[in-house]
C-alpha atoms as a PDB file:
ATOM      1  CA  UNK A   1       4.917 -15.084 -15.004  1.00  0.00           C
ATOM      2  CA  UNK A   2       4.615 -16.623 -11.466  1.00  0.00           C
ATOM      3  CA  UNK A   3       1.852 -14.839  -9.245  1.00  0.00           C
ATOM      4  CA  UNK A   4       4.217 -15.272  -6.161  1.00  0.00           C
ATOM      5  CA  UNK A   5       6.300 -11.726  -4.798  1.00  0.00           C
ATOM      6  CA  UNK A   6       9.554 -12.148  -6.734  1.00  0.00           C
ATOM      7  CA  UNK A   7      12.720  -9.922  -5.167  1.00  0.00           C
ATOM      8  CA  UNK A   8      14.351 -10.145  -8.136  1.00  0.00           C
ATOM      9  CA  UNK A   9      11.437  -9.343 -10.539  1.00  0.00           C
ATOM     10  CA  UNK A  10      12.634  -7.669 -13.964  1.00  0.00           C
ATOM     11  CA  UNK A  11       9.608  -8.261 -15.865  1.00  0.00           C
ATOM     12  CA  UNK A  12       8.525  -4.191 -16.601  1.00  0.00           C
ATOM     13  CA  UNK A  13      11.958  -2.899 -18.687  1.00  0.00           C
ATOM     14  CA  UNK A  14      11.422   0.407 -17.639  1.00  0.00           C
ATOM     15  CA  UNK A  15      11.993   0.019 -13.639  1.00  0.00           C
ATOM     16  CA  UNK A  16      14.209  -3.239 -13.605  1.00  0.00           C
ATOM     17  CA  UNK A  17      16.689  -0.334 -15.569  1.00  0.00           C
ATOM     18  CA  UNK A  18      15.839   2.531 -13.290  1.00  0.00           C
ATOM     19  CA  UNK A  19      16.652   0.473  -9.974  1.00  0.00           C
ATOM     20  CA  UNK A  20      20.037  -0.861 -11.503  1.00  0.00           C
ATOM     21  CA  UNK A  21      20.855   3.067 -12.083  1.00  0.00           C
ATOM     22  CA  UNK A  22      19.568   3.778  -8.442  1.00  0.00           C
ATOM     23  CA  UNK A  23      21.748   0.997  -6.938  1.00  0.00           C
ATOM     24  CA  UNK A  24      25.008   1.940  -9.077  1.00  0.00           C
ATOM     25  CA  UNK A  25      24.063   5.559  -7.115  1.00  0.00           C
ATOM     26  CA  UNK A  26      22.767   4.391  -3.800  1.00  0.00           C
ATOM     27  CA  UNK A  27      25.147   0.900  -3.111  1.00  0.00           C
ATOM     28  CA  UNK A  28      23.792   0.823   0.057  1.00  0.00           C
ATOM     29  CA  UNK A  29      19.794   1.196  -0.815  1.00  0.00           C
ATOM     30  CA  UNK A  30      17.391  -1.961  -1.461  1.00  0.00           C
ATOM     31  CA  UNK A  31      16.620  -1.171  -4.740  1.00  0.00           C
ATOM     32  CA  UNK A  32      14.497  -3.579  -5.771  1.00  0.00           C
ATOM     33  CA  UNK A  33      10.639  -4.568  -5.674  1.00  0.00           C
ATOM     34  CA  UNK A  34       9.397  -4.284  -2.139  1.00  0.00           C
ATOM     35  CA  UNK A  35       7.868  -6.875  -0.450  1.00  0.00           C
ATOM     36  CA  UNK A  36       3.998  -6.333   1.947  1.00  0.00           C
ATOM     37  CA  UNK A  37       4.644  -5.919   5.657  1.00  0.00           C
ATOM     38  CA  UNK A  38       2.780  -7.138   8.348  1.00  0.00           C
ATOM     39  CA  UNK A  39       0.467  -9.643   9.403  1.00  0.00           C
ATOM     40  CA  UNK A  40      -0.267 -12.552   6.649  1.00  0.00           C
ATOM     41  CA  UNK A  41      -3.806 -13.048   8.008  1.00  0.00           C
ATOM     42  CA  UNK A  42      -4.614  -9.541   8.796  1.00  0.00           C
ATOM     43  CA  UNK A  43      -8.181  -7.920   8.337  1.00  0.00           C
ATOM     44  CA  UNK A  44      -6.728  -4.733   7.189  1.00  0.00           C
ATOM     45  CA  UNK A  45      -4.393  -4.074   4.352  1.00  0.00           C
ATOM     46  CA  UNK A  46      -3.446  -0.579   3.297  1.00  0.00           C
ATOM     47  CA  UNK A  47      -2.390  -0.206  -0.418  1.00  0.00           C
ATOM     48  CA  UNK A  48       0.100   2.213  -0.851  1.00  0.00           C
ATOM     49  CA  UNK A  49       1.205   3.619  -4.932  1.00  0.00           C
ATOM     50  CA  UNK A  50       4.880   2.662  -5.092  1.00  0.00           C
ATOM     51  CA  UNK A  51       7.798   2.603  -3.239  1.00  0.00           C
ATOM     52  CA  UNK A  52       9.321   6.541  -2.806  1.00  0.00           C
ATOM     53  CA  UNK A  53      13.074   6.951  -3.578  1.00  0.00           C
ATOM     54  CA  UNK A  54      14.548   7.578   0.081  1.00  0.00           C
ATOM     55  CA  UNK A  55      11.758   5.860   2.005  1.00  0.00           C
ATOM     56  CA  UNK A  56      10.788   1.987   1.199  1.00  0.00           C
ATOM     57  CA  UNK A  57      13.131   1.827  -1.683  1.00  0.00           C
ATOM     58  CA  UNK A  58      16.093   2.906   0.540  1.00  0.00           C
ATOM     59  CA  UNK A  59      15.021   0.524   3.317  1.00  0.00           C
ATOM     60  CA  UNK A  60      12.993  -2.095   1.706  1.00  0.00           C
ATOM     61  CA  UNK A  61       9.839  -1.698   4.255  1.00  0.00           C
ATOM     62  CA  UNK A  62       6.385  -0.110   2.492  1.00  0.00           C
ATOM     63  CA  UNK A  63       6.464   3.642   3.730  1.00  0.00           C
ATOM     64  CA  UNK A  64       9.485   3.355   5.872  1.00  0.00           C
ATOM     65  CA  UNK A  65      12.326   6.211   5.984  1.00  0.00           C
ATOM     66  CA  UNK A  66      10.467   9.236   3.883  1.00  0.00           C
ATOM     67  CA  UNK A  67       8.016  11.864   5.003  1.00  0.00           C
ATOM     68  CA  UNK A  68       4.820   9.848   3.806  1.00  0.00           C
ATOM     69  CA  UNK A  69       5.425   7.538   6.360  1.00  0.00           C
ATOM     70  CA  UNK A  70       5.382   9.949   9.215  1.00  0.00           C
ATOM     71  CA  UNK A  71       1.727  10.409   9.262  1.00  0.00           C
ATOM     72  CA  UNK A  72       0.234   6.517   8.438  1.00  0.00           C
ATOM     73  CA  UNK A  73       2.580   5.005  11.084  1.00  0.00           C
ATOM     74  CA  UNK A  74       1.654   7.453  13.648  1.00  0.00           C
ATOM     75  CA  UNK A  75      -2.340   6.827  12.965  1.00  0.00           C
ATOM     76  CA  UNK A  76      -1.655   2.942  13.184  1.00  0.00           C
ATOM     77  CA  UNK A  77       0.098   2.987  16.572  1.00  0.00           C
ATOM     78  CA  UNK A  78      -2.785   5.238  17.880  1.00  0.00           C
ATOM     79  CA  UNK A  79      -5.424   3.391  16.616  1.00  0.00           C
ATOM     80  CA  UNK A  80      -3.806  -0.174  17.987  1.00  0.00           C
ATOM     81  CA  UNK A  81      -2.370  -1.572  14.562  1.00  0.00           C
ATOM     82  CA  UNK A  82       0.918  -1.013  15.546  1.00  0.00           C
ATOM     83  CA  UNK A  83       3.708  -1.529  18.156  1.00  0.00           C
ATOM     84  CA  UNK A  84       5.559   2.063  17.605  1.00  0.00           C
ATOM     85  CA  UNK A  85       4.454   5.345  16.552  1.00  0.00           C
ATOM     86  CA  UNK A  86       7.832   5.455  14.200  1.00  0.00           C
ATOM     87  CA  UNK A  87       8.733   3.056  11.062  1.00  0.00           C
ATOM     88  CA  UNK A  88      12.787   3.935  10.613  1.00  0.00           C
ATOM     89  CA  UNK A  89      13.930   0.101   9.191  1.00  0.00           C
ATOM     90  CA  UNK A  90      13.165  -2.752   8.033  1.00  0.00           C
ATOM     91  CA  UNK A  91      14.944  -4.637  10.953  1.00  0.00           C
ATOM     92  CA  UNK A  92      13.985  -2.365  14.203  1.00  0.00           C
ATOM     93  CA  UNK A  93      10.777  -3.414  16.173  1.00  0.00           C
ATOM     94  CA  UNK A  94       7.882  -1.768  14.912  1.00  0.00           C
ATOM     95  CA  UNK A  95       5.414  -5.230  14.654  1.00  0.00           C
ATOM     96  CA  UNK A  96       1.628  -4.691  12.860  1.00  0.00           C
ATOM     97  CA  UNK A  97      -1.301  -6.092  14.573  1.00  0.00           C
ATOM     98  CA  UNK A  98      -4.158  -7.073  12.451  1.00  0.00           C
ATOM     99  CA  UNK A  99      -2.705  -4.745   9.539  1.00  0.00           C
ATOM    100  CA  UNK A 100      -0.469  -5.308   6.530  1.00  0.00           C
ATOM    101  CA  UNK A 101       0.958  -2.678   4.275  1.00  0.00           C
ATOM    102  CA  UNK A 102       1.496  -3.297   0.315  1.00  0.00           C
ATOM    103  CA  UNK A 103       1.816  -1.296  -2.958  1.00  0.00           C
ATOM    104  CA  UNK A 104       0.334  -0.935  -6.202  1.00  0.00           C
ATOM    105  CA  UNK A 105       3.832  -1.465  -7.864  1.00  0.00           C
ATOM    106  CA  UNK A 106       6.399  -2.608  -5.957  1.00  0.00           C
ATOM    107  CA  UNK A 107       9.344  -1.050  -7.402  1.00  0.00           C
ATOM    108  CA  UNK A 108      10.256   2.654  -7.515  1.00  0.00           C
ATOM    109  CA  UNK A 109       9.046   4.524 -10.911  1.00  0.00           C
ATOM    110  CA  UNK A 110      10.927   7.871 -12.074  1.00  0.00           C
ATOM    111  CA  UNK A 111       9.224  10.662 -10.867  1.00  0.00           C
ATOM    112  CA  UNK A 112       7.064   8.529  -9.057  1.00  0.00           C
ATOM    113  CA  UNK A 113       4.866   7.818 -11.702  1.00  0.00           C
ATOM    114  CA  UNK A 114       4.560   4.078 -13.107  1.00  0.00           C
ATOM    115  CA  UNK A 115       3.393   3.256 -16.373  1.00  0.00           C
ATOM    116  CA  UNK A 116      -0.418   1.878 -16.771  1.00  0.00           C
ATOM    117  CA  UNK A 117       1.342  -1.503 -18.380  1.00  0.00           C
ATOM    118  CA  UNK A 118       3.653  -1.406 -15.283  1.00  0.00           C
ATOM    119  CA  UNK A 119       0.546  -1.483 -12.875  1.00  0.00           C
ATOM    120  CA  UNK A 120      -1.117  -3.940 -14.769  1.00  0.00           C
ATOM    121  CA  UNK A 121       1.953  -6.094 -14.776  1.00  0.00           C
ATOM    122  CA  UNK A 122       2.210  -5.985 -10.730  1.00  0.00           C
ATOM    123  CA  UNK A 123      -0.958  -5.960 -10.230  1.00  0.00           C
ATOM    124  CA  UNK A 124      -0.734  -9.993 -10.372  1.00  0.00           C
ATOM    125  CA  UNK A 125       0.864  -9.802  -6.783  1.00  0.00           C
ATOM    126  CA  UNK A 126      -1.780  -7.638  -4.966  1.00  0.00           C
ATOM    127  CA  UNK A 127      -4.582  -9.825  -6.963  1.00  0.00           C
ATOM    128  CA  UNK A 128      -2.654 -12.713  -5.194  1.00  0.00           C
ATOM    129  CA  UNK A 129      -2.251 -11.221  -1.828  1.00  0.00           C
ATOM    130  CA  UNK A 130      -6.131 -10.895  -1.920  1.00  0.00           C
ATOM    131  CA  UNK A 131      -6.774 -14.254  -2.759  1.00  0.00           C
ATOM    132  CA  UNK A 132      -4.459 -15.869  -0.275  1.00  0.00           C
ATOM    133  CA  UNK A 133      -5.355 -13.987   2.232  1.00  0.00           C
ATOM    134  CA  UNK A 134      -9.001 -12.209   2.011  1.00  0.00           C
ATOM    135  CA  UNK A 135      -8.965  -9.159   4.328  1.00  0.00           C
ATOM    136  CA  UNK A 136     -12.701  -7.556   5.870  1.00  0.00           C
ATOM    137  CA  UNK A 137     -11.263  -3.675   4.447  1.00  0.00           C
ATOM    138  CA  UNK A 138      -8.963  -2.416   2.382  1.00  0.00           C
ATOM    139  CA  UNK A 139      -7.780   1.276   2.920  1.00  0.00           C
ATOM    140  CA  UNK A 140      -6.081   2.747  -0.557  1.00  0.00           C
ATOM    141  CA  UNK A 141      -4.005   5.248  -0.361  1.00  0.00           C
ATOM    142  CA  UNK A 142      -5.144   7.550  -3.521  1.00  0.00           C
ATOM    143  CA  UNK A 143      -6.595   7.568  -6.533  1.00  0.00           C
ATOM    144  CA  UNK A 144      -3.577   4.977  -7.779  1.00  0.00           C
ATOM    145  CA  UNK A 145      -3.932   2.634  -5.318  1.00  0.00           C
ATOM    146  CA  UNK A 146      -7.863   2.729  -5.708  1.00  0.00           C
ATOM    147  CA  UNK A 147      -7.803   1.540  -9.184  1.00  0.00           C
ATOM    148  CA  UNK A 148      -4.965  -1.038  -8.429  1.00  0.00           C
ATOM    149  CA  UNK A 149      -7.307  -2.302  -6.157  1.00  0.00           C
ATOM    150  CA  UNK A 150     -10.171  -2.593  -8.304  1.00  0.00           C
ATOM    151  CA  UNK A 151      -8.311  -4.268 -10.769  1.00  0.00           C
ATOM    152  CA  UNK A 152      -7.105  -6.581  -8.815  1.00  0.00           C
ATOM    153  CA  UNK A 153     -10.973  -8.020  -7.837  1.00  0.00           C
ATOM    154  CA  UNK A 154     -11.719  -7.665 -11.845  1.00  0.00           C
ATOM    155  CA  UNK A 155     -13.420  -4.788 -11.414  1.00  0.00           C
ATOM    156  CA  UNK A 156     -13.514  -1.496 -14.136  1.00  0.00           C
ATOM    157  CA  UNK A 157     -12.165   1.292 -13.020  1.00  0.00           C
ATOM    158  CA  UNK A 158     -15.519   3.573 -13.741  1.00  0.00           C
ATOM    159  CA  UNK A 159     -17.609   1.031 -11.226  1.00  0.00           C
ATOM    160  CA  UNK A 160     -16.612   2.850  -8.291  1.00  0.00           C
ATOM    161  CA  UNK A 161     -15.051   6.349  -8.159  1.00  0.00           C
ATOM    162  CA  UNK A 162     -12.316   7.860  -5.662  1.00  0.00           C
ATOM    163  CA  UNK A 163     -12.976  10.451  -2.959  1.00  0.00           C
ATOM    164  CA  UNK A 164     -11.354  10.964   0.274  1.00  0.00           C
ATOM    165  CA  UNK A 165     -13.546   9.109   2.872  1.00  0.00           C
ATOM    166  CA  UNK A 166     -15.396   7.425   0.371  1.00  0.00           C
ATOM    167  CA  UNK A 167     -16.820   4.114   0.930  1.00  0.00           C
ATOM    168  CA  UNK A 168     -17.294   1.159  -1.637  1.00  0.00           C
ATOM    169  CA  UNK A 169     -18.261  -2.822  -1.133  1.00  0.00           C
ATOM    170  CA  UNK A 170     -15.971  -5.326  -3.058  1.00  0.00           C
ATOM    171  CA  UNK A 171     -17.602  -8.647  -4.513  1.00  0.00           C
ATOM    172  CA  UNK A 172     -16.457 -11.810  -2.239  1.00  0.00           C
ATOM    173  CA  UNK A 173     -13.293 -13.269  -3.363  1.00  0.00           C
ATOM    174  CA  UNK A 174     -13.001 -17.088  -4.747  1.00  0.00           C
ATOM    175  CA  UNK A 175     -11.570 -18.147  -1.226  1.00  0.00           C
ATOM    176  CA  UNK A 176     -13.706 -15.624   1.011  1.00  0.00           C
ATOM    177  CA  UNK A 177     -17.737 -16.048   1.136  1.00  0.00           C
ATOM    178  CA  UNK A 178     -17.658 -12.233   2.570  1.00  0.00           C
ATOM    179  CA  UNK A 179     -17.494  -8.995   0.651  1.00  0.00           C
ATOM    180  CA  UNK A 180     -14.656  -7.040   1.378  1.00  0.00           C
ATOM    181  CA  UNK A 181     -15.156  -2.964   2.020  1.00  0.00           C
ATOM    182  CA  UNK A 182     -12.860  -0.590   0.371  1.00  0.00           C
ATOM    183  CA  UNK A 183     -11.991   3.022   2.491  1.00  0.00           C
ATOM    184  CA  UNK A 184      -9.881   5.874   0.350  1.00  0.00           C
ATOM    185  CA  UNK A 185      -8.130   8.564   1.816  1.00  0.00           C
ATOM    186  CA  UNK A 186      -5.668  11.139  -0.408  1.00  0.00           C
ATOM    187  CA  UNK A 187      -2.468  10.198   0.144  1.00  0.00           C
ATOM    188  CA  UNK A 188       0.030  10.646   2.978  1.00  0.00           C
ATOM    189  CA  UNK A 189       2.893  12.263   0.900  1.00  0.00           C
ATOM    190  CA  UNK A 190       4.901  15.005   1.934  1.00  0.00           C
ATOM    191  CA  UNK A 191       3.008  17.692  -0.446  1.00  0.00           C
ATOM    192  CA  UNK A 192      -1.017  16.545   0.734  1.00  0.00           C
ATOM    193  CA  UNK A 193      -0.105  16.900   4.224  1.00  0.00           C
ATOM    194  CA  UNK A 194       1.644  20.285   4.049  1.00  0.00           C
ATOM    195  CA  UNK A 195      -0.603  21.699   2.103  1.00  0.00           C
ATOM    196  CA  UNK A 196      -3.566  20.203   4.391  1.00  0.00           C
ATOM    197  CA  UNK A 197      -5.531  18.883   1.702  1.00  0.00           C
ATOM    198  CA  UNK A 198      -5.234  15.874   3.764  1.00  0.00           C
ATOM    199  CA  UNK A 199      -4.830  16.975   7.717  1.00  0.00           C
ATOM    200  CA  UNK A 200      -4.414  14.350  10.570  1.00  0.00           C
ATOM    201  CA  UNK A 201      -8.475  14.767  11.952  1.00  0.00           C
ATOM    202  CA  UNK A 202      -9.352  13.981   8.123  1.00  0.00           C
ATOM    203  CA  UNK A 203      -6.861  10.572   8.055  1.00  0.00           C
ATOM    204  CA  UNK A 204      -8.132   9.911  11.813  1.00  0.00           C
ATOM    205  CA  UNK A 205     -11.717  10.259  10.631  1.00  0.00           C
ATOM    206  CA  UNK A 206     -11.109   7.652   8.296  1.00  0.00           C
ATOM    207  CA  UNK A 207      -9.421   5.298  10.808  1.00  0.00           C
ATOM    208  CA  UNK A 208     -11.998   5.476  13.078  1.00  0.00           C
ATOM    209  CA  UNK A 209     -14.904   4.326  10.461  1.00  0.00           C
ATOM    210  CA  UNK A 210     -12.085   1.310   9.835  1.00  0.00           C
ATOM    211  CA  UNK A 211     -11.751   0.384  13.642  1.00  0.00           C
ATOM    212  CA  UNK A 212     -15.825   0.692  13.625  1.00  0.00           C
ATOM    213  CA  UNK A 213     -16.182  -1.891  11.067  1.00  0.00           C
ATOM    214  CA  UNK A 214     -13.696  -4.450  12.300  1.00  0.00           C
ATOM    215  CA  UNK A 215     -14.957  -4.435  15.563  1.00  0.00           C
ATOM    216  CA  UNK A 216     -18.549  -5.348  14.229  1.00  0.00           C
ATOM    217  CA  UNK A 217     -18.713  -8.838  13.955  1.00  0.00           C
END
């Protein structure tokens, strides 16, 4: 299995047959692994869980065209990572600056919840991504995301735990000679933010310890 993002990946059984049901329902949706967006060198890269079922799987952009995108693309265009306060397709404007948005699985799970053989499958890509190109922080985007993350440096998941606003130093990568710091929030979806167990001030507070760190040199 190549380490390279594959658009027509089929290797986990369980989604490959899920998307073919989705697209025989949706003709007109992606429906099928999504790729990263944003810049290739960036020092920021937000890992996301998996693509939702109206948002990034209907328009094949991370967090693009659902409610859990309303919130992260708003806090990026205030806090100068992006062009536009509003992600609505994979073609309109919206451009990242120094940020890039990726998943722990790539392709939409039922229910939203992938298998743990599923992550570990795709977690090849993200390991990849972080090779290739070695950002200064990583923000994940729940607990998921968190222990994609780790296992994507080769780390066990017990070594550091999740908390919103937690904090947690990475070991350099092969390519990088600097450590890389890991920030998690909760997660943006449509049920954290209206029940405010994750509020804009608490996502900002976040973004403004990320904007701190980049900006030290």
């Amino acid at each position: 299995m190549s380490d390279s993002f594959n658009l027509d990946c089929r290797d986990c059984p369980r989604l490959a047959g899920f998307l073919d049901q989705v697209r025989r329902d949706h003709p007109g949706y992606h429906a099928r692994p999504v790729p990263a967006f944003g810049d290739a060198a960036a020092q920021l890269l937000i890992v996301g869980l998996a693509p939702g079922m109206h948002g990034a799987n209907r328009t094949g952009r991370p967090f693009t065209g659902d409610h859990a995108g309303i919130l992260l693309y708003r806090s990026l265009h205030e806090f100068g990572f992006a062009s536009r306060a509003v992600s609505e397709a994979a073609d309109d404007p919206l451009v990242l600056k120094n940020c890039r948005i990726s998943n722990a699985v790539k392709c939409l799970p039922p229910q939203n919840k992938p298998l743990p053989e599923e992550m570990r499958c795709c977690n090849r890509y993200l390991a990849a991504e972080l090779r290739q190109r070695p950002p200064r922080v990583i923000l994940a985007l729940g607990s998921v995301a968190h222990q994609a993350v780790l296992m994507a440096c080769g780390l066990k998941r017990a070594s550091r735990k999740f908390a919103h606003h937690a904090v947690h130093d990475l070991p350099p990568t092969q390519d990088s000679s600097e450590g890389i710091r890991l920030y998690d929030s909760y997660h943006c979806s449509r049920y954290n933010t209206q029940t405010k167990r994750l509020t804009e001030a608490m996502f900002h507070a976040v973004f403004r310890d990320i904007v701190a760190e980049l900006e030290q040199q």
